[in-house]
PDB file of N, CA and C in Angstrom:
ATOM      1  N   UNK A   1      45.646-119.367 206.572  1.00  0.00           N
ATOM      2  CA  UNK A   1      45.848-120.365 205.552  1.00  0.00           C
ATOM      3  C   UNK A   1      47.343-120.657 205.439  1.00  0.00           C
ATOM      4  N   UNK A   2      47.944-121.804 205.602  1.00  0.00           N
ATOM      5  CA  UNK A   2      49.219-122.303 205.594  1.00  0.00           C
ATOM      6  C   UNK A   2      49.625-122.391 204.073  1.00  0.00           C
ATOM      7  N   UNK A   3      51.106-121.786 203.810  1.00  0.00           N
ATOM      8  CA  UNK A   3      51.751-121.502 203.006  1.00  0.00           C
ATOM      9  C   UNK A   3      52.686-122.935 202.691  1.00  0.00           C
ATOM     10  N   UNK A   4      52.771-123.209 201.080  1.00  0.00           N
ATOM     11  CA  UNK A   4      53.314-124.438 201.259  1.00  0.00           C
ATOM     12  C   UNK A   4      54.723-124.106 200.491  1.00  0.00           C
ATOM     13  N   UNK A   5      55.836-123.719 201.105  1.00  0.00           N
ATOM     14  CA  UNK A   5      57.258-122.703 199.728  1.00  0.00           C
ATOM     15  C   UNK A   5      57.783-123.540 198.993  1.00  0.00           C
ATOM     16  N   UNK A   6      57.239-124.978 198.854  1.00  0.00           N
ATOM     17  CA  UNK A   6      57.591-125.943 197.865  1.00  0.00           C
ATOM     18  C   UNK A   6      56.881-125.679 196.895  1.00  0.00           C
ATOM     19  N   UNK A   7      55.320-125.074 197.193  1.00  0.00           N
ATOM     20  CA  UNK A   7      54.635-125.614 195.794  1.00  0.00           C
ATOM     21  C   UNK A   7      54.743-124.404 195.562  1.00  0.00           C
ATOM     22  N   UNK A   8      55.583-123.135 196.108  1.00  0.00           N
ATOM     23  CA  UNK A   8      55.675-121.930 195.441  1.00  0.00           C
ATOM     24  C   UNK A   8      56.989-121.930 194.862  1.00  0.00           C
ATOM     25  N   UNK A   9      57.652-122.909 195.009  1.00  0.00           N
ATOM     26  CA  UNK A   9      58.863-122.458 194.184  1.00  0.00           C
ATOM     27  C   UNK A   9      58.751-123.234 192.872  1.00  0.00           C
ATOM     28  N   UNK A  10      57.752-124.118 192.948  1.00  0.00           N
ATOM     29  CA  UNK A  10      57.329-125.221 192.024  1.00  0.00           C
ATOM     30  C   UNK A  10      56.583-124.079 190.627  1.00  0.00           C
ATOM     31  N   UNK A  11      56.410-122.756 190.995  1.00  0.00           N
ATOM     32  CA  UNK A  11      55.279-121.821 190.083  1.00  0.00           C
ATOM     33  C   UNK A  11      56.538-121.464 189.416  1.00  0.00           C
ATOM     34  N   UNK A  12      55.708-121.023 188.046  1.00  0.00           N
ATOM     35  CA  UNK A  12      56.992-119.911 187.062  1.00  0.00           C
ATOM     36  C   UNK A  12      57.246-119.132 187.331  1.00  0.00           C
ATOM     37  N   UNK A  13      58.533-118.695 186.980  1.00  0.00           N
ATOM     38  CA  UNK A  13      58.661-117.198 187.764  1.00  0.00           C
ATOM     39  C   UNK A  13      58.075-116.283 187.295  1.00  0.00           C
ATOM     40  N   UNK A  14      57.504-115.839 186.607  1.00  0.00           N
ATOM     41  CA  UNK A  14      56.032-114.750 186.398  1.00  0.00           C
ATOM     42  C   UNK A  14      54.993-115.023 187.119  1.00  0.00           C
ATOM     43  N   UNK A  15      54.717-115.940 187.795  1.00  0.00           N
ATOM     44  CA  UNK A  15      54.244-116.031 188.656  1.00  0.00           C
ATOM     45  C   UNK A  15      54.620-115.803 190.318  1.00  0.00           C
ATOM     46  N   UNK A  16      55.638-116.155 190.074  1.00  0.00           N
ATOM     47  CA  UNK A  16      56.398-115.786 191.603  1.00  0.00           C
ATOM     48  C   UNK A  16      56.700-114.560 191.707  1.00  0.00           C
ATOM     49  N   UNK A  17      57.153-113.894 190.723  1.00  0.00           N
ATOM     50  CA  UNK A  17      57.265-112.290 190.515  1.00  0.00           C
ATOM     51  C   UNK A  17      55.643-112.207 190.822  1.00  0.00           C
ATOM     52  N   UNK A  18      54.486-112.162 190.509  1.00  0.00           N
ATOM     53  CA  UNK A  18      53.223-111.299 190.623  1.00  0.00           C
ATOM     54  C   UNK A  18      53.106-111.762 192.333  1.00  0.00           C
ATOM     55  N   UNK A  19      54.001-113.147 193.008  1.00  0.00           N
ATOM     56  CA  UNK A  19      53.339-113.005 194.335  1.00  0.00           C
ATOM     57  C   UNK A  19      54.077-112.528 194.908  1.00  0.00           C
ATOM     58  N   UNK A  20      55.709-111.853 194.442  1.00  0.00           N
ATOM     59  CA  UNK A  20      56.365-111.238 195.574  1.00  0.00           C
ATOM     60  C   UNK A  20      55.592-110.084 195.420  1.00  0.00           C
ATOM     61  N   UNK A  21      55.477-108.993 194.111  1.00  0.00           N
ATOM     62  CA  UNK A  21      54.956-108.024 194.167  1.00  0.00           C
ATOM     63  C   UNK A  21      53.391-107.664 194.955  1.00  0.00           C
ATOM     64  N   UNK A  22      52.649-108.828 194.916  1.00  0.00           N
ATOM     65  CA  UNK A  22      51.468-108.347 195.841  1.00  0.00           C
ATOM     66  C   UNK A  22      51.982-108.612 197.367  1.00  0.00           C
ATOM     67  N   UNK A  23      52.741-109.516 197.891  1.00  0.00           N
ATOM     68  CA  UNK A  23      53.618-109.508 199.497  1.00  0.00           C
ATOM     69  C   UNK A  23      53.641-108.459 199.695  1.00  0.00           C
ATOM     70  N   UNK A  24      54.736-107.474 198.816  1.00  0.00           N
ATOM     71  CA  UNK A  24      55.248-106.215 198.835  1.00  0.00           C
ATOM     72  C   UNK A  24      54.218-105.004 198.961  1.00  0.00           C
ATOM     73  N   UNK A  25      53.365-105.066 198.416  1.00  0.00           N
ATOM     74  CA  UNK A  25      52.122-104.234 198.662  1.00  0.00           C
ATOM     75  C   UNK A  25      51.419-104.222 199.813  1.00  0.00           C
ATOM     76  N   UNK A  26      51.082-105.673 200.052  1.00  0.00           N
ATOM     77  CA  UNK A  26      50.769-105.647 201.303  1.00  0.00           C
ATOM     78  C   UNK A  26      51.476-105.056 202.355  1.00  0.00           C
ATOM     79  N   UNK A  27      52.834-105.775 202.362  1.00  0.00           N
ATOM     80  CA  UNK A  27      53.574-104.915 203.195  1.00  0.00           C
ATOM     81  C   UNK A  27      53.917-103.581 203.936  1.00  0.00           C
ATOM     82  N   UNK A  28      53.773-102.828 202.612  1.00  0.00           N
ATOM     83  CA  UNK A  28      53.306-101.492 202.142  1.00  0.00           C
ATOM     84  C   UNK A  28      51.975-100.831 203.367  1.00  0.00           C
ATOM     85  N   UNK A  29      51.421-101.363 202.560  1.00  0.00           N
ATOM     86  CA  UNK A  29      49.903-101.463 202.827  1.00  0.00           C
ATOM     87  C   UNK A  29      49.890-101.398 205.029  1.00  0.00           C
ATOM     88  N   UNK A  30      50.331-102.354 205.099  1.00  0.00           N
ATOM     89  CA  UNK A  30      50.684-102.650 206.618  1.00  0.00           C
ATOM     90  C   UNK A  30      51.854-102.044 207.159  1.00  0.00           C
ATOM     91  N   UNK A  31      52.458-101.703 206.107  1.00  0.00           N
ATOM     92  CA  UNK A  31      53.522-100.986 207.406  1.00  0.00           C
ATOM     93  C   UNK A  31      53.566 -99.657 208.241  1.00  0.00           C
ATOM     94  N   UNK A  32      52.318 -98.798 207.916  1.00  0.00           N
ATOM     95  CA  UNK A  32      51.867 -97.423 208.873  1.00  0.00           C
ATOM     96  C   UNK A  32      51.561 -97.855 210.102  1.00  0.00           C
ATOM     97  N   UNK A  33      51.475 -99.072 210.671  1.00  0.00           N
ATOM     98  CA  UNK A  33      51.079 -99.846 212.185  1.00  0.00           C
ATOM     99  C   UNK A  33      52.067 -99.648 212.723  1.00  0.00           C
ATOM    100  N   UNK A  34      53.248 -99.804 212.025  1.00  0.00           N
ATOM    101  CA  UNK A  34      54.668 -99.945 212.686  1.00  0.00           C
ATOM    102  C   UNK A  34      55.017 -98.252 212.971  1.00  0.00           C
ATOM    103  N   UNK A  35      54.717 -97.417 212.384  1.00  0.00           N
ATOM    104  CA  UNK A  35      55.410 -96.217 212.412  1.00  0.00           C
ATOM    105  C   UNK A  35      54.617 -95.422 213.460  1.00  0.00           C
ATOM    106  N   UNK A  36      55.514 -95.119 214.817  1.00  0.00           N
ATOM    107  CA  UNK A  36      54.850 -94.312 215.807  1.00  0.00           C
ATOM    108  C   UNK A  36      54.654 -92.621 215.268  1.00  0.00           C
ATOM    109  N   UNK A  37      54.834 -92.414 214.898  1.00  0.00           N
ATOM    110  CA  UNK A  37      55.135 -91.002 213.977  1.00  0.00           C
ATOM    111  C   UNK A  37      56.320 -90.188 214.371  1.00  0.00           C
ATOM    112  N   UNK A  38      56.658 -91.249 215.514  1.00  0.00           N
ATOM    113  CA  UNK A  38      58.143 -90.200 215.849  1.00  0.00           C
ATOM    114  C   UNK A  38      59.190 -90.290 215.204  1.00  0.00           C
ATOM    115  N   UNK A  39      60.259 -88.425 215.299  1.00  0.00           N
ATOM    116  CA  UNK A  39      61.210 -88.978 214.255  1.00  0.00           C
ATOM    117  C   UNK A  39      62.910 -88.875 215.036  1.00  0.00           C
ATOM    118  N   UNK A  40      63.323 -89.495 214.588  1.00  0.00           N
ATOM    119  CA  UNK A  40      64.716 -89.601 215.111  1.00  0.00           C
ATOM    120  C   UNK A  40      65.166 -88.858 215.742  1.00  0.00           C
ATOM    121  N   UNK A  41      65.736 -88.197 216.757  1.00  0.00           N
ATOM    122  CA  UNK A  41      66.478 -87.037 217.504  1.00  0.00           C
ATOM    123  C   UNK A  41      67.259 -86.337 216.891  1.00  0.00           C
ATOM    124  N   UNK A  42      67.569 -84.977 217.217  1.00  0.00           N
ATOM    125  CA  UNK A  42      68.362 -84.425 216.647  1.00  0.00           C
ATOM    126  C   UNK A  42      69.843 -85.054 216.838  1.00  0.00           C
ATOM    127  N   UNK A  43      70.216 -85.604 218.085  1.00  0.00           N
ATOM    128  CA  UNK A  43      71.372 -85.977 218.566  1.00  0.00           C
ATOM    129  C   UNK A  43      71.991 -87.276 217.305  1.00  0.00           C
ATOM    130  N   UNK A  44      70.942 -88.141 217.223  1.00  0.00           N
ATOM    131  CA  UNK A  44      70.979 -89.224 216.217  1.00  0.00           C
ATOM    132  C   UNK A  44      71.343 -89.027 214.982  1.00  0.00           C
ATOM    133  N   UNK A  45      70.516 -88.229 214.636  1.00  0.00           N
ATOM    134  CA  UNK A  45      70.271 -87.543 212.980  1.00  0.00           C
ATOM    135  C   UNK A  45      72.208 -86.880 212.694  1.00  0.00           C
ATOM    136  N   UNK A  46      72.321 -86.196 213.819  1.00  0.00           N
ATOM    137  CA  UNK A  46      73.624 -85.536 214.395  1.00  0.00           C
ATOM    138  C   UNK A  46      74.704 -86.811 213.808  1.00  0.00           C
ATOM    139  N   UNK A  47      74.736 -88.230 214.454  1.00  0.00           N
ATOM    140  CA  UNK A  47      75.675 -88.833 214.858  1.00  0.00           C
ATOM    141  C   UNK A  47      75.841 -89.521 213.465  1.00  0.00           C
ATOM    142  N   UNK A  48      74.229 -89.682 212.748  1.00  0.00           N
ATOM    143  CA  UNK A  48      74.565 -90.309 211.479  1.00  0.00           C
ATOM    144  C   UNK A  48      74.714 -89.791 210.603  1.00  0.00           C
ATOM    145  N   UNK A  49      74.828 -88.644 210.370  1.00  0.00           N
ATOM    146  CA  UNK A  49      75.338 -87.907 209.521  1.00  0.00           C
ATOM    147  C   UNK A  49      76.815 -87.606 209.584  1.00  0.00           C
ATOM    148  N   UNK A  50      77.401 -87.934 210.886  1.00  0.00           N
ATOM    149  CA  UNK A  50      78.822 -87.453 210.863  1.00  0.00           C
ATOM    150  C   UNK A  50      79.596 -88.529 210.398  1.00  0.00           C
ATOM    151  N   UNK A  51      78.884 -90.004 210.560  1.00  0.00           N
ATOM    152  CA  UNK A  51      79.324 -91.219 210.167  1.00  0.00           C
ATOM    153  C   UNK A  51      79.397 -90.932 208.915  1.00  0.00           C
ATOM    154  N   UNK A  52      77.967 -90.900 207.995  1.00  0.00           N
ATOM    155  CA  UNK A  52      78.422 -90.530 206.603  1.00  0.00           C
ATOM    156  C   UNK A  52      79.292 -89.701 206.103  1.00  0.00           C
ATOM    157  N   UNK A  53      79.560 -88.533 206.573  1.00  0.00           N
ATOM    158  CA  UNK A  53      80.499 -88.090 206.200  1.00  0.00           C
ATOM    159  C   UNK A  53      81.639 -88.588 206.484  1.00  0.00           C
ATOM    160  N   UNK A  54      82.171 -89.133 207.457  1.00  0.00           N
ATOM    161  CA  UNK A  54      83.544 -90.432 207.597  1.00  0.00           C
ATOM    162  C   UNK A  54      83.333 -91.437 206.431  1.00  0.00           C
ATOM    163  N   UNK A  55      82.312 -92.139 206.473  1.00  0.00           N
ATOM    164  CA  UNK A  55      82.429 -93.193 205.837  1.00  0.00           C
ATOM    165  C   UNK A  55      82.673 -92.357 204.074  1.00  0.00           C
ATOM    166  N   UNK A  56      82.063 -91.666 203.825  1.00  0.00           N
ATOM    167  CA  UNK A  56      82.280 -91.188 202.666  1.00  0.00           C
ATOM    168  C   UNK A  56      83.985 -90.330 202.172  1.00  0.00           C
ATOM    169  N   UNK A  57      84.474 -89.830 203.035  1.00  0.00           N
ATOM    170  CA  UNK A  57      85.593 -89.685 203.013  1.00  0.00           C
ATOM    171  C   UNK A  57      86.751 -90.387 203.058  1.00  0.00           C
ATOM    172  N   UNK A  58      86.233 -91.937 203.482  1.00  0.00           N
ATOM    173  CA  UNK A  58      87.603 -92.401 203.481  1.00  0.00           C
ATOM    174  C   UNK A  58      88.152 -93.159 205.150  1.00  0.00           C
ATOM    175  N   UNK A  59      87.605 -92.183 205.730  1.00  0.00           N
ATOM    176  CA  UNK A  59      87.752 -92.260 206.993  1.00  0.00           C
ATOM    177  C   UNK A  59      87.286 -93.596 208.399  1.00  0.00           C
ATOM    178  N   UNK A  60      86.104 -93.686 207.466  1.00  0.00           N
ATOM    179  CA  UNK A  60      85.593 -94.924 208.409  1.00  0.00           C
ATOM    180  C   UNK A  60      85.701 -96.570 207.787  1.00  0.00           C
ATOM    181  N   UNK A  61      86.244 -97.743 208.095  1.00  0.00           N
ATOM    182  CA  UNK A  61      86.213 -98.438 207.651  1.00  0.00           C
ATOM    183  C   UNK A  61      84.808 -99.656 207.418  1.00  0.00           C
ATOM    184  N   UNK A  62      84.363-100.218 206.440  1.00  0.00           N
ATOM    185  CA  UNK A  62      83.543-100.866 206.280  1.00  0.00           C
ATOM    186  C   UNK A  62      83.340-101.853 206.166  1.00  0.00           C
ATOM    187  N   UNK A  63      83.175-102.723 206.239  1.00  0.00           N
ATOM    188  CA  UNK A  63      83.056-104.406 206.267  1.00  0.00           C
ATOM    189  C   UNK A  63      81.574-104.662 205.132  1.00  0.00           C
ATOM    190  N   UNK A  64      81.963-106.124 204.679  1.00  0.00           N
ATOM    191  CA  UNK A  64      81.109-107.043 203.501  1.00  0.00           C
ATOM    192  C   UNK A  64      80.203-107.665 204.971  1.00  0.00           C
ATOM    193  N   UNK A  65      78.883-108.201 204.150  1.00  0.00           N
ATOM    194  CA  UNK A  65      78.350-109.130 204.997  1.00  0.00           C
ATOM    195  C   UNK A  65      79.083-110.143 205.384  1.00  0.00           C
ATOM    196  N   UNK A  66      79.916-111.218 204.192  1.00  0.00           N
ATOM    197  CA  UNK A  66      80.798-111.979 205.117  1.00  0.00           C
ATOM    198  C   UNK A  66      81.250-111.937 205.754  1.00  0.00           C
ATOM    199  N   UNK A  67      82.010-110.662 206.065  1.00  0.00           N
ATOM    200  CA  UNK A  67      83.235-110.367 206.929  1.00  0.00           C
ATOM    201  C   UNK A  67      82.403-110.162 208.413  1.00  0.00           C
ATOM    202  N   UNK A  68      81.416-109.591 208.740  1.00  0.00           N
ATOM    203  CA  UNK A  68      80.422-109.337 209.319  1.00  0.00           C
ATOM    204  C   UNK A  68      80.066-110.540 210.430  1.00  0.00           C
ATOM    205  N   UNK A  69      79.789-111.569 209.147  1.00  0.00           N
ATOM    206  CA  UNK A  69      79.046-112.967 209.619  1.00  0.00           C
ATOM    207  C   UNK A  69      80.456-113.548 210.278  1.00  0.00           C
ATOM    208  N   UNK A  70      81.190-113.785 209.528  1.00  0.00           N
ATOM    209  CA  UNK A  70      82.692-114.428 210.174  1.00  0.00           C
ATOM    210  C   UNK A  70      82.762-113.998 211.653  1.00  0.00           C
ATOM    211  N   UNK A  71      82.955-112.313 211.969  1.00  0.00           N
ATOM    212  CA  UNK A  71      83.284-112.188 213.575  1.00  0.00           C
ATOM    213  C   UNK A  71      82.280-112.406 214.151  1.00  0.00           C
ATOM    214  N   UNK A  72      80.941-112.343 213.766  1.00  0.00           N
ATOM    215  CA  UNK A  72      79.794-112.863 214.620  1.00  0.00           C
ATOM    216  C   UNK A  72      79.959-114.680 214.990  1.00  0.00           C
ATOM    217  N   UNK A  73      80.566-115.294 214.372  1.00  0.00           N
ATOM    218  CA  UNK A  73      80.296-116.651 213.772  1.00  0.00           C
ATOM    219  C   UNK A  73      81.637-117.076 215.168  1.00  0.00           C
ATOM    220  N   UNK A  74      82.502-116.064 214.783  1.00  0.00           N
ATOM    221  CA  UNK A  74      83.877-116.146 215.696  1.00  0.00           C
ATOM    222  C   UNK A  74      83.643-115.881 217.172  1.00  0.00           C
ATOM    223  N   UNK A  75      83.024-115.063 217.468  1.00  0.00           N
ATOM    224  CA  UNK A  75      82.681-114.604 218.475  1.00  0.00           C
ATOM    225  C   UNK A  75      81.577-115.307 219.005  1.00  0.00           C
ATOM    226  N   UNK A  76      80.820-116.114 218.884  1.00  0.00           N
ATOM    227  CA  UNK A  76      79.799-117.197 219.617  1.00  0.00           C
ATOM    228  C   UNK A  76      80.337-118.081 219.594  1.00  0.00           C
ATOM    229  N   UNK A  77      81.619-118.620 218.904  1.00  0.00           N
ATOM    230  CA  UNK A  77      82.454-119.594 218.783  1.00  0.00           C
ATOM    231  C   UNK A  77      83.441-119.449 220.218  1.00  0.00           C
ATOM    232  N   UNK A  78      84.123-118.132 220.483  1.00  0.00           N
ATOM    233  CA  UNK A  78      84.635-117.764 221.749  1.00  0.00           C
ATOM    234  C   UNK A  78      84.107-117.418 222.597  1.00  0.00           C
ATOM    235  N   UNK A  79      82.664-117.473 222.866  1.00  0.00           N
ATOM    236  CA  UNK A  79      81.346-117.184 224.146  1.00  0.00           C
ATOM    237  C   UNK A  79      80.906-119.099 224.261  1.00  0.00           C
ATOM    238  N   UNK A  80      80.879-119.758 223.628  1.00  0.00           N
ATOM    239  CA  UNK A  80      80.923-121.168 223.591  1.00  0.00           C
ATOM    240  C   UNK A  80      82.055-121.963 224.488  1.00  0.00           C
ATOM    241  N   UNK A  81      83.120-121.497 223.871  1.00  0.00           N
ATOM    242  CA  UNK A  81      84.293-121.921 224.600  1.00  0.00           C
ATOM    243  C   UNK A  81      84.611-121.462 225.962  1.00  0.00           C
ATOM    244  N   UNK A  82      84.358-120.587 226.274  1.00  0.00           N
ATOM    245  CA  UNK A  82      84.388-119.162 227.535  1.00  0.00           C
ATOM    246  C   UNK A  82      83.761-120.465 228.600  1.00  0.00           C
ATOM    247  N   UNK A  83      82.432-120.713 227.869  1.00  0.00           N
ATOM    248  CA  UNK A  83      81.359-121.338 228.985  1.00  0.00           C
ATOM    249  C   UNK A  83      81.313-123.069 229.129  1.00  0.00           C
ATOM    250  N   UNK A  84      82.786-123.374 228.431  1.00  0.00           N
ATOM    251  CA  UNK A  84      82.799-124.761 228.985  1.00  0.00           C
ATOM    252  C   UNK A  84      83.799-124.824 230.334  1.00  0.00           C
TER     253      UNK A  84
END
């Protein structure tokens, strides 16, 4: 059944709240398909934990989504140019 996001944004938001919350359930609901039951490596588990501890100390620097989007934005901007 085709979704029309005009005539859903057209609903009150108590209403739009009860349809994100049933999405979300569903979601829920469906997302054990996705999970192979395997779990991360020790090596991994290893590497992100040492990050957190950088990043929590001070040590690692972090970037905003903008800042993020900008060098992505910059960088297809200089893979563009590369290929004329």
């Amino acid at each position: 059944m085709p979704v029309n996001i005009d005539d859903i944004k057209k609903l009150p938001t108590p209403e739009k709240l009860k349809l994100i919350d049933e999405l979300w359930e569903s979601i829920e609901d469906d997302w054990s398909q996705y999970d192979n039951g395997e779990e991360e490596s020790p090596e991994v588990i290893a590497l992100l934990e040492e990050r957190l501890e950088k990043y929590e100390k001070g040590e690692m620097k972090s970037y905003t989504w903008e800042e993020v989007k900008k060098r992505i934005e910059a960088n297809l901007e200089q893979q563009r140019n590369e290929k004329k």
